[in-house]
C-alpha atoms as a PDB file:
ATOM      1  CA  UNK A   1     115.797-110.749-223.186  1.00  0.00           C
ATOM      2  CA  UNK A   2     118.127-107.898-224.093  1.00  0.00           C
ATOM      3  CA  UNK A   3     118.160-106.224-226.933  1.00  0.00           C
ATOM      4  CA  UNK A   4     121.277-106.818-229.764  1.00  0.00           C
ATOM      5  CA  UNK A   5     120.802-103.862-231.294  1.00  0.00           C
ATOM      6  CA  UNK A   6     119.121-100.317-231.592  1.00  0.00           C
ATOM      7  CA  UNK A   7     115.090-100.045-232.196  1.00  0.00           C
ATOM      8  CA  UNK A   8     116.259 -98.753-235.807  1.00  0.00           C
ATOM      9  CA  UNK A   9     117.834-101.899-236.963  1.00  0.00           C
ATOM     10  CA  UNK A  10     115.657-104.221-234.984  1.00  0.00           C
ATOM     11  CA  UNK A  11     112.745-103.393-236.752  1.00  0.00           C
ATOM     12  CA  UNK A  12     114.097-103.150-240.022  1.00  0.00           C
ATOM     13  CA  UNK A  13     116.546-100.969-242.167  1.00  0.00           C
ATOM     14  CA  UNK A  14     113.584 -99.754-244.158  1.00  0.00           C
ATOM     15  CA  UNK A  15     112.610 -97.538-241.742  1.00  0.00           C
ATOM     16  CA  UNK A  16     116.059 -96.070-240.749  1.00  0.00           C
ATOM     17  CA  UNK A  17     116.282 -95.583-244.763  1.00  0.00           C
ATOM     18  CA  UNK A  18     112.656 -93.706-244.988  1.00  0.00           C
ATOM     19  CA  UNK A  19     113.664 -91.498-241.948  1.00  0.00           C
ATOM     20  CA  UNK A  20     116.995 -90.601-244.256  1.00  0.00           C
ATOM     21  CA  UNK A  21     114.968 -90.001-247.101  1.00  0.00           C
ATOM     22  CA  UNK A  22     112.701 -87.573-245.047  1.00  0.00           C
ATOM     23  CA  UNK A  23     114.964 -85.505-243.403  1.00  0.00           C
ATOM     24  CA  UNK A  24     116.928 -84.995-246.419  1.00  0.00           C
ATOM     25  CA  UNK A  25     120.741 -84.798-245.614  1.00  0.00           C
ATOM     26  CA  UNK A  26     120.911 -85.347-241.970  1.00  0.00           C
ATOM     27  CA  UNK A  27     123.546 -87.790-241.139  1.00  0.00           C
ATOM     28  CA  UNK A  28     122.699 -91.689-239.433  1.00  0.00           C
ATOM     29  CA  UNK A  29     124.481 -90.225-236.815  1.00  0.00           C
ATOM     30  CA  UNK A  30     122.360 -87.370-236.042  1.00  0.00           C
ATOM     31  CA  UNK A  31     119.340 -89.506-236.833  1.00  0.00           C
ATOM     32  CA  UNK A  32     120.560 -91.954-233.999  1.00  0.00           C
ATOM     33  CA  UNK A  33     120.881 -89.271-231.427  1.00  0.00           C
ATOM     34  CA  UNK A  34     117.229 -87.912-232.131  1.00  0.00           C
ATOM     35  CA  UNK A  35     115.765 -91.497-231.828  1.00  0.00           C
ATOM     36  CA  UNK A  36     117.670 -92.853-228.564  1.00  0.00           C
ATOM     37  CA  UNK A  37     116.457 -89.469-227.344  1.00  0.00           C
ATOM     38  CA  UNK A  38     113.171 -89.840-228.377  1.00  0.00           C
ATOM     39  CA  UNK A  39     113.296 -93.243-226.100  1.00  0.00           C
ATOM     40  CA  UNK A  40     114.914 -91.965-223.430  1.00  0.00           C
ATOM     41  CA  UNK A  41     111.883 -89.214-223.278  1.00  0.00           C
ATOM     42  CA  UNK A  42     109.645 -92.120-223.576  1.00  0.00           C
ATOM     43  CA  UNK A  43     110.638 -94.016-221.013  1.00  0.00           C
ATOM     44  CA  UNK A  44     110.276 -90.627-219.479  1.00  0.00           C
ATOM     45  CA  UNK A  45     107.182 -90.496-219.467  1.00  0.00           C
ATOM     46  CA  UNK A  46     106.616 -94.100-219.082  1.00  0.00           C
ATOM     47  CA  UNK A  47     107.872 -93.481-215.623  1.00  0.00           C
ATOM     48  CA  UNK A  48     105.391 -91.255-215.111  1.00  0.00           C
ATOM     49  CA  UNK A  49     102.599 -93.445-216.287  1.00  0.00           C
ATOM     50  CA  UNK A  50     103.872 -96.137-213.950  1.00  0.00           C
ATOM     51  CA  UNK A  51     103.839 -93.903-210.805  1.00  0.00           C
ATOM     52  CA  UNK A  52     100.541 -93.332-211.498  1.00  0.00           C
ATOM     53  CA  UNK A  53      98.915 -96.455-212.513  1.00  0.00           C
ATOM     54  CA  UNK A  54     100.784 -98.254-210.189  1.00  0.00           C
ATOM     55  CA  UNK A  55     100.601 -95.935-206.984  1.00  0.00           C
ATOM     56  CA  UNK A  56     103.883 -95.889-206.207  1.00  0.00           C
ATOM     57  CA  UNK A  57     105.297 -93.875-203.459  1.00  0.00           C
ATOM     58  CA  UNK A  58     108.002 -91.246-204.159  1.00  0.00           C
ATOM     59  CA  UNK A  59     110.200 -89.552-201.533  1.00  0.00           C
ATOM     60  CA  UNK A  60     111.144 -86.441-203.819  1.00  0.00           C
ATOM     61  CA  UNK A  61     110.508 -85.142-207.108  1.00  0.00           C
ATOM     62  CA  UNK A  62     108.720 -87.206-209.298  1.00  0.00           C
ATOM     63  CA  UNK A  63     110.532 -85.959-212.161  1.00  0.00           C
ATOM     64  CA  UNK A  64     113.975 -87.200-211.044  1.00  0.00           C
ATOM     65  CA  UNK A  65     111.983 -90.570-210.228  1.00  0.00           C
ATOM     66  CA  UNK A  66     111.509 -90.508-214.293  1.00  0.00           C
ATOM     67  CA  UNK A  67     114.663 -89.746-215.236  1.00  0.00           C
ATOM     68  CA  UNK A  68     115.845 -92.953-212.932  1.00  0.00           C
ATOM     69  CA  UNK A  69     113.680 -95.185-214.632  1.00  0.00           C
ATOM     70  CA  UNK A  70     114.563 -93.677-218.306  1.00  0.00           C
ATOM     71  CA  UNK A  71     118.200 -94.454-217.970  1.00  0.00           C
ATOM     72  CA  UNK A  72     117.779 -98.035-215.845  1.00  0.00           C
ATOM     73  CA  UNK A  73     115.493 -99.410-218.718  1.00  0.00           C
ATOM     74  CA  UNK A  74     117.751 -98.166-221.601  1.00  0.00           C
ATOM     75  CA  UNK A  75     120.682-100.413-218.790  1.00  0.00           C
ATOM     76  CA  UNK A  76     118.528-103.111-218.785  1.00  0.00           C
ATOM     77  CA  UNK A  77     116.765-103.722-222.069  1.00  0.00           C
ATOM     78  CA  UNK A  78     119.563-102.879-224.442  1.00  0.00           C
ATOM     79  CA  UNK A  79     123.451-105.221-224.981  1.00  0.00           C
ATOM     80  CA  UNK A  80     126.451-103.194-224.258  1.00  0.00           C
ATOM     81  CA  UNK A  81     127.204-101.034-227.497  1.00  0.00           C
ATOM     82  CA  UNK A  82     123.264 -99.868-228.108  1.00  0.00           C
ATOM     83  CA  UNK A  83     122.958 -98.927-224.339  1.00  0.00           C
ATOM     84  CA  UNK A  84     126.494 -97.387-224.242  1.00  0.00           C
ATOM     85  CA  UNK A  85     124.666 -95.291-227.469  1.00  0.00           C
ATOM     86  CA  UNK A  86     121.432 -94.976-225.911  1.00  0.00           C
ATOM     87  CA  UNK A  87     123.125 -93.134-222.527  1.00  0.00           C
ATOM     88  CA  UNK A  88     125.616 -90.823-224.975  1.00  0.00           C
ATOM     89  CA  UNK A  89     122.513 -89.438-227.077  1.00  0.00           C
ATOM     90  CA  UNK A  90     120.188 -89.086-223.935  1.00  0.00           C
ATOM     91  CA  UNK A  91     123.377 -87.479-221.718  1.00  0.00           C
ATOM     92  CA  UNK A  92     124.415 -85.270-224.878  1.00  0.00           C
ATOM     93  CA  UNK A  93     119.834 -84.368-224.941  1.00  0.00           C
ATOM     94  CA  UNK A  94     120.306 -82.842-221.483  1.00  0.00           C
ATOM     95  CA  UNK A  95     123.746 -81.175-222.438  1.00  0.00           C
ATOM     96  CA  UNK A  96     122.328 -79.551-225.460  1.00  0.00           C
ATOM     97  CA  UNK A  97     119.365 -78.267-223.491  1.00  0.00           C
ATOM     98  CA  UNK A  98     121.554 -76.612-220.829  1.00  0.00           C
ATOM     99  CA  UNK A  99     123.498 -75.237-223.823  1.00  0.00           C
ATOM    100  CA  UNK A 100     120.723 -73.760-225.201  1.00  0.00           C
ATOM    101  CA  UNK A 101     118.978 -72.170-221.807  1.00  0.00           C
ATOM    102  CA  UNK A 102     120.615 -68.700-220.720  1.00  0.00           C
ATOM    103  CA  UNK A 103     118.663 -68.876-217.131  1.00  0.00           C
ATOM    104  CA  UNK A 104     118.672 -71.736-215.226  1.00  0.00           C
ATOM    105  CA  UNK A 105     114.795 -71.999-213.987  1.00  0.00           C
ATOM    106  CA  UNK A 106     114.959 -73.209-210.093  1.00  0.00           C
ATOM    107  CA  UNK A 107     111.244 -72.820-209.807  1.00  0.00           C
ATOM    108  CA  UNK A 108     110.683 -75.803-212.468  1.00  0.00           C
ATOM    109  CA  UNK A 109     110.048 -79.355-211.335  1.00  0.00           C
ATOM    110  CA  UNK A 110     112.175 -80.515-213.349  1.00  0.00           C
ATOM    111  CA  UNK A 111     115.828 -80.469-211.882  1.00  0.00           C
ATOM    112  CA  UNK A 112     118.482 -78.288-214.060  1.00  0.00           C
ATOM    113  CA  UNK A 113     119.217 -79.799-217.164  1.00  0.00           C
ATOM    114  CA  UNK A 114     123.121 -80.190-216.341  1.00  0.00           C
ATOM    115  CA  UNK A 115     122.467 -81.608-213.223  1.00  0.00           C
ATOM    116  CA  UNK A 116     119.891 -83.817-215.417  1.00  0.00           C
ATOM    117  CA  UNK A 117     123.032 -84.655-217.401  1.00  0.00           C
ATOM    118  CA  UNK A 118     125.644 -85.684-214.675  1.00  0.00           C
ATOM    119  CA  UNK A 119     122.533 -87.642-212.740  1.00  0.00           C
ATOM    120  CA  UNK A 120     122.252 -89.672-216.279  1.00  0.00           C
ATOM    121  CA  UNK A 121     126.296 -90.459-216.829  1.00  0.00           C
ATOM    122  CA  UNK A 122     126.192 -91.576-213.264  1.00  0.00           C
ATOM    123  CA  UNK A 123     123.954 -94.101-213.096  1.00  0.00           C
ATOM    124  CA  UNK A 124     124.923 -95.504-216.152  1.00  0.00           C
ATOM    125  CA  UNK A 125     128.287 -95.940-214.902  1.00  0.00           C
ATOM    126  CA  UNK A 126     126.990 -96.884-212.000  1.00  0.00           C
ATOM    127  CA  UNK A 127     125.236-100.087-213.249  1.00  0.00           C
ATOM    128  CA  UNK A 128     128.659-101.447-214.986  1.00  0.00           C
ATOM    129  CA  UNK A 129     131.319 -99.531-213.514  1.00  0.00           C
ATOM    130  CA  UNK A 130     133.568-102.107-214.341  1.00  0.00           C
ATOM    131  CA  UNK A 131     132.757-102.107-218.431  1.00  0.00           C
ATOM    132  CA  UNK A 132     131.817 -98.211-218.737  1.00  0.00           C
ATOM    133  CA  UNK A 133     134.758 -96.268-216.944  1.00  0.00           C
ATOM    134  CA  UNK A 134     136.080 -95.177-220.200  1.00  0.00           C
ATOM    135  CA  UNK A 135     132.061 -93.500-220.488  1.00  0.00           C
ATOM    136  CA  UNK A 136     132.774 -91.710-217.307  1.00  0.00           C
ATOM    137  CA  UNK A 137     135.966 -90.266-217.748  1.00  0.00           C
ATOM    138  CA  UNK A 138     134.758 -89.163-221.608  1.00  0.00           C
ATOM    139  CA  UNK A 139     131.756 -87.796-220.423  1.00  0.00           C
ATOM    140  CA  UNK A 140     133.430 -85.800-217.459  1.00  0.00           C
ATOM    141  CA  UNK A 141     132.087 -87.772-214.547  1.00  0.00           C
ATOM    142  CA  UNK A 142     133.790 -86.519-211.671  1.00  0.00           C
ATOM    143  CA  UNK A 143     135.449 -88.769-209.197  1.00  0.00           C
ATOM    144  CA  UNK A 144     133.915 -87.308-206.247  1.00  0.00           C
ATOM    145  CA  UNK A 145     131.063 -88.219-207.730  1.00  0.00           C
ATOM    146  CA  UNK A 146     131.974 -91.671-209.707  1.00  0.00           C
ATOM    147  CA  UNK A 147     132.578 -93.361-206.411  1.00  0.00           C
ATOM    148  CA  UNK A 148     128.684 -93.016-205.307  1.00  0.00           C
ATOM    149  CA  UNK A 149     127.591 -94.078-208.297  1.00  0.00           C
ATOM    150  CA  UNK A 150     127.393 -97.874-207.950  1.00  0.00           C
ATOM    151  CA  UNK A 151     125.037 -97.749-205.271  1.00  0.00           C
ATOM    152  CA  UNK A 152     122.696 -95.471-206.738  1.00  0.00           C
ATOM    153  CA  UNK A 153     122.481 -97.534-209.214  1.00  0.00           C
ATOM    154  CA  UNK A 154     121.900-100.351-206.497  1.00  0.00           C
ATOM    155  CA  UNK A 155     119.418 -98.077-204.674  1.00  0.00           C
ATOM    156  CA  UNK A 156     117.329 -97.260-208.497  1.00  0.00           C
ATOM    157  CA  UNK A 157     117.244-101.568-209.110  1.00  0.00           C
ATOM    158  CA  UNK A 158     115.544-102.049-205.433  1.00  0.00           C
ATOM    159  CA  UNK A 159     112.897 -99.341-206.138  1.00  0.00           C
ATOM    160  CA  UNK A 160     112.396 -99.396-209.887  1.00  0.00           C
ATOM    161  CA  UNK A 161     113.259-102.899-210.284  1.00  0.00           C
ATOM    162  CA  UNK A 162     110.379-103.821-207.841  1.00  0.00           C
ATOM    163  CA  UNK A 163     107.968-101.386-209.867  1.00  0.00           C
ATOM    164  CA  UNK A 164     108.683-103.349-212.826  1.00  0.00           C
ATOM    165  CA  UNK A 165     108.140-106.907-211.360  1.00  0.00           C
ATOM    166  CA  UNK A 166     104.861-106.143-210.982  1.00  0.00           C
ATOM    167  CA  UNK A 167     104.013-105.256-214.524  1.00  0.00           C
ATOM    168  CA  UNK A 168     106.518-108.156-215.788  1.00  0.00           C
ATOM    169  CA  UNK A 169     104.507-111.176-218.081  1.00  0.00           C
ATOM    170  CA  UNK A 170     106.206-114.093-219.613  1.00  0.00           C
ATOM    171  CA  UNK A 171     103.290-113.876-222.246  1.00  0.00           C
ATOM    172  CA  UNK A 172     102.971-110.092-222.456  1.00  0.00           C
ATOM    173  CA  UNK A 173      99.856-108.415-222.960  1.00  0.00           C
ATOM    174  CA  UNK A 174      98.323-105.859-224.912  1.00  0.00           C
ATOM    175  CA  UNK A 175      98.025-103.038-222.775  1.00  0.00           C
ATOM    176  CA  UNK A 176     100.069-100.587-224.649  1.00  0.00           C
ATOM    177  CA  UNK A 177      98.739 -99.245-227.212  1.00  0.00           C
ATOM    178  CA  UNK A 178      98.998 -96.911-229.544  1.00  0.00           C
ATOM    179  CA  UNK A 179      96.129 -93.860-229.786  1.00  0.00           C
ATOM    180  CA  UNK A 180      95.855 -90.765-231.735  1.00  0.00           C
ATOM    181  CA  UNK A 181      98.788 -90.346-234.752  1.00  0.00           C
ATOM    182  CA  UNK A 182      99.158 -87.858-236.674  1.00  0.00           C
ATOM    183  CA  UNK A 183     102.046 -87.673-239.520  1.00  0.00           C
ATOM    184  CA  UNK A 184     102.365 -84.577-241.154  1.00  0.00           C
ATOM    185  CA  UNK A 185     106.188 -83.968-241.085  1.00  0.00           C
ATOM    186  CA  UNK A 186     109.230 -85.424-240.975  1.00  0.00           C
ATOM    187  CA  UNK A 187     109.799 -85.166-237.304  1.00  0.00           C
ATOM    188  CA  UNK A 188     106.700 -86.643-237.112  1.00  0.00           C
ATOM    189  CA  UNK A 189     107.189 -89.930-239.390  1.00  0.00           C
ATOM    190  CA  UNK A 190     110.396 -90.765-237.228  1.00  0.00           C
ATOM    191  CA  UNK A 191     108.518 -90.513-233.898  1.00  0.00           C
ATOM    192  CA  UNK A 192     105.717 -92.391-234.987  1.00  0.00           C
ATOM    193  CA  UNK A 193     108.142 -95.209-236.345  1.00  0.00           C
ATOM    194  CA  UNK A 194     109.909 -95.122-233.253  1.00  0.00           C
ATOM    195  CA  UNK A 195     107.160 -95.562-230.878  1.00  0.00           C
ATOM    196  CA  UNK A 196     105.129 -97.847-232.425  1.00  0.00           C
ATOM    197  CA  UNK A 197     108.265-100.248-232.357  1.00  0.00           C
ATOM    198  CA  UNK A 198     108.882 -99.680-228.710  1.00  0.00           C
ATOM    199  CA  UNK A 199     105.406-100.475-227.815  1.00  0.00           C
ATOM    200  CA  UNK A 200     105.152-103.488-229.448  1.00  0.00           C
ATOM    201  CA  UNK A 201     108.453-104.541-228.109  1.00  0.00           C
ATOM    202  CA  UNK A 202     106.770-103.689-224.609  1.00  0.00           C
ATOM    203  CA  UNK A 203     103.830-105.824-224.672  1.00  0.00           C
ATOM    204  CA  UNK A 204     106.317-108.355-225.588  1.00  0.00           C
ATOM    205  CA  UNK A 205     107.173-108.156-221.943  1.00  0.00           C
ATOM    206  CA  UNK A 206     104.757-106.347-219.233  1.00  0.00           C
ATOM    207  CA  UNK A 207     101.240-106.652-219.250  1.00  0.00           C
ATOM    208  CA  UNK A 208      99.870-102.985-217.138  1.00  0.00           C
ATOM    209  CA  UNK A 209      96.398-103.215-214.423  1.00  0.00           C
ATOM    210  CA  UNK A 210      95.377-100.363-216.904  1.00  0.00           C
ATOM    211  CA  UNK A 211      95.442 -99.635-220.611  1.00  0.00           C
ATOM    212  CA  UNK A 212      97.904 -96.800-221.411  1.00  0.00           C
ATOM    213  CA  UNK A 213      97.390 -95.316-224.618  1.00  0.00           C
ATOM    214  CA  UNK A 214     100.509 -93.538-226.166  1.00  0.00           C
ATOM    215  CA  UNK A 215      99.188 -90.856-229.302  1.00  0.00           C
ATOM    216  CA  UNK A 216     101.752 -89.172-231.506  1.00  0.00           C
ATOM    217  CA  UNK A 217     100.318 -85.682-232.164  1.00  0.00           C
ATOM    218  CA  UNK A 218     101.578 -81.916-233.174  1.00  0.00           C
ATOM    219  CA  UNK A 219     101.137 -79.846-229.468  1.00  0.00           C
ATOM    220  CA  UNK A 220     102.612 -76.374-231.023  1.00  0.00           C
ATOM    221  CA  UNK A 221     105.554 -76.980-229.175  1.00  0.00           C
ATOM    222  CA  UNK A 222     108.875 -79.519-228.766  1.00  0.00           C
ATOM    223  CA  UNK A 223     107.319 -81.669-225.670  1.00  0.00           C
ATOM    224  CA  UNK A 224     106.329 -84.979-224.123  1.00  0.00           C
ATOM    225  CA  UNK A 225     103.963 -85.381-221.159  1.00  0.00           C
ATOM    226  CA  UNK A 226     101.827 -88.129-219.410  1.00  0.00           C
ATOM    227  CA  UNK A 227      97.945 -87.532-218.171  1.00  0.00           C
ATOM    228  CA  UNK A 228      96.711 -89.273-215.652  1.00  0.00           C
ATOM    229  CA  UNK A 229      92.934 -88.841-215.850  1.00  0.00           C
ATOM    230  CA  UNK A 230      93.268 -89.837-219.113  1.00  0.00           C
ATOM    231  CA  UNK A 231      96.105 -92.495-218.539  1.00  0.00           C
ATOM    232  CA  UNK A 232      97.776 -91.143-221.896  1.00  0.00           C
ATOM    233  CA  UNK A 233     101.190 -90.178-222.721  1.00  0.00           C
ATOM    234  CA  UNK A 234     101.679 -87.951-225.446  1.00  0.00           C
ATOM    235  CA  UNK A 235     104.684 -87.540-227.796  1.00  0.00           C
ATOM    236  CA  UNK A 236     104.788 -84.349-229.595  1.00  0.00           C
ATOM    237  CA  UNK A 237     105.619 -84.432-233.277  1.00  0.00           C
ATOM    238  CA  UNK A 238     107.895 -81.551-232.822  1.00  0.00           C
ATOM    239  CA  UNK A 239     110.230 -82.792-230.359  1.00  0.00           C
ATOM    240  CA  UNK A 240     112.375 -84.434-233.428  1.00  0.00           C
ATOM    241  CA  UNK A 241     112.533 -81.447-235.203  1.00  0.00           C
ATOM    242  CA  UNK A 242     113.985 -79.892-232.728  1.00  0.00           C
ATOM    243  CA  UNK A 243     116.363 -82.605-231.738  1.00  0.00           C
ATOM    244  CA  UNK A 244     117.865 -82.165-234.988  1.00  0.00           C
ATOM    245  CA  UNK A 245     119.059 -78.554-234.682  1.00  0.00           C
ATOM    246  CA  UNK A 246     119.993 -79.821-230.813  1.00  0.00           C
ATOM    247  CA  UNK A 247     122.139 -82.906-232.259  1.00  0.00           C
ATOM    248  CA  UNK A 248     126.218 -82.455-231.208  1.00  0.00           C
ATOM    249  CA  UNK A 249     128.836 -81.682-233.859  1.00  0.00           C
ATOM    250  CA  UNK A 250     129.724 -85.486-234.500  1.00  0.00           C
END
C-alpha cells in the first residue's frame, strides 16, 4: 500500500514538532529536505544491503545500482505529492553536493554527483512521464535525455522489481531492526526518528533471509555506509547537520 503522506506526518506531528524545537529556527521546509534526504540515503544503502544479502548480480557499478533502487522505492512506496517531494529534496541532495565540490573525483565509485542528479530526475520522470513533465522541465531534464527515460525506468522495475519480490511478505517480518543509537545532537534526534519509522514501516512489508541491523551512530564525519560481514548499515548522526547548511534557498 502506498504511502498518503511523508514519514513526518505519518508517524505523528509530535515528532516533526520536536525536530523544530531542536534545530531551533530552521524552517519545515528545510527540515523536509534533510529528512526525504535522509531516506533517499537510506534506501541507499538499503540497496546495498540487498545486493549483498540477496546475491544479486550487477553489470556495472554497484553504486549506480543503489541510486536506482533509492529513487524506484521513494516511486513506489510514496502517493503523488510526497514522492514528487521525496525526488525534489533527494535531486536538490546531489545538486548541493556538486555545488559544494570544486574537483570532480573520477577515481570515486561513486558516479559525479551532477550526473547523480540528472540520473535521479530521470527516472522519476521516467516512471510517470505522463503526471511529472512539469518535474522535468523545472528540474532541467533535457529532452535528449527525457525521451529515454521511460524505459529506464522500465529496465530499473524488471531488475529491482524482481529483487524486491523476493523479500515481499503479506505478513511482514521482523528482520529489520534497529542496532546501536546514539542521540547526542540534534542531527542526531531527527535521524534516529526518521529511521526508526522507516523500519518499522518496512517490516510491515518484506521479511529479509538475513537480519539487517540499521545503528544510528556519530562516525566523525557526514556519511552512510552498509557492511557486509557484519550485514549492518550505518547512518551517521552527522549527515543531518550537514544537510542543513546543504538545504536550497526555498
Amino acid at each position: 500500500m502506498k504511502r498518503y503522506l511523508l514519514p513526518l506526518v505519518i508517524y505523528g506531528a509530535a515528532s516533526g514538532a520536536q525536530a523544530e524545537v531542536q534545530f531551533g529556527h530552521t524552517s519545515e521546509d528545510t527540515l523536509a529536505y534533510v529528512e526525504g534526504n535522509l531516506l533517499g540515503i537510506f534506501y541507499h544503502e538499503l540497496g546495498h544491503a540487498l545486493i549483498d544479502i540477496l546475491g544479486l548480480p550487477i553489470f556495472g557499478q554497484e553504486e549506480d545500482a543503489a541510486d536506482v533502487l533509492s529513487i524506484f522505492l521513494i516511486d513506489a512506496f510514496y502517493e503523488e505529492e510526497a514522492a514528487v517531494q521525496l525526488a525534489y529534496d533527494a535531486a536538490f541532495g546531489f545538486l548541493g553536493e556538486a555545488e559544494a565540490t570544486s574537483e570532480v573525483a573520477f577515481w570515486d565509485v561513486h558516479g559525479p554527483d551532477l550526473q547523480r542528479y540528472y540520473n535521479t530526475v530521470c527516472l522519476f520522470y521516467g516512471a510517470n512521464p505522463e503526471e511529472r513533465e512539469v518535474v522535468a522541465v523545472d528540474l532541467g531534464l533535457p529532452e535528449e535525455r527525457a525521451d529515454y527515460c521511460p524505459s529506464e525506468y522500465d529496465q530499473a522495475a524488471a531488475s529491482w522489481g524482481g529483487a524486491l519480490d523476493e523479500v515481499a511478505h503479506g505478513g511482514g517480518g521482523e528482520t529489520l531492526v534497529m542496532g546501536e543509537v546514539v542521540v547526542e545532537t540534534d542531527g542526531a534526534q531527527l535521524t534516529e526518528e526518521v529511521i526508526r519509522a522507516e523500519v518499522e514501516a518496512l517490516n510491515e512489508e518484506f521479511r529479509l533471509p538475513e537480519t539487517l541491523t540499521i545503528s544510528v551512530v556519530p562516525c566523525g564525519e557526514a556519511n552512510a555506509f552498509y557492511d557486509p560481514e557484519r550485514i549492518k548499515i550505518t547512518m551517521c548522526t552527522e549527515f543531518a547537520d550537514a544537510l542543513v547548511e546543504m538545504a536550497p534557498e526555498f
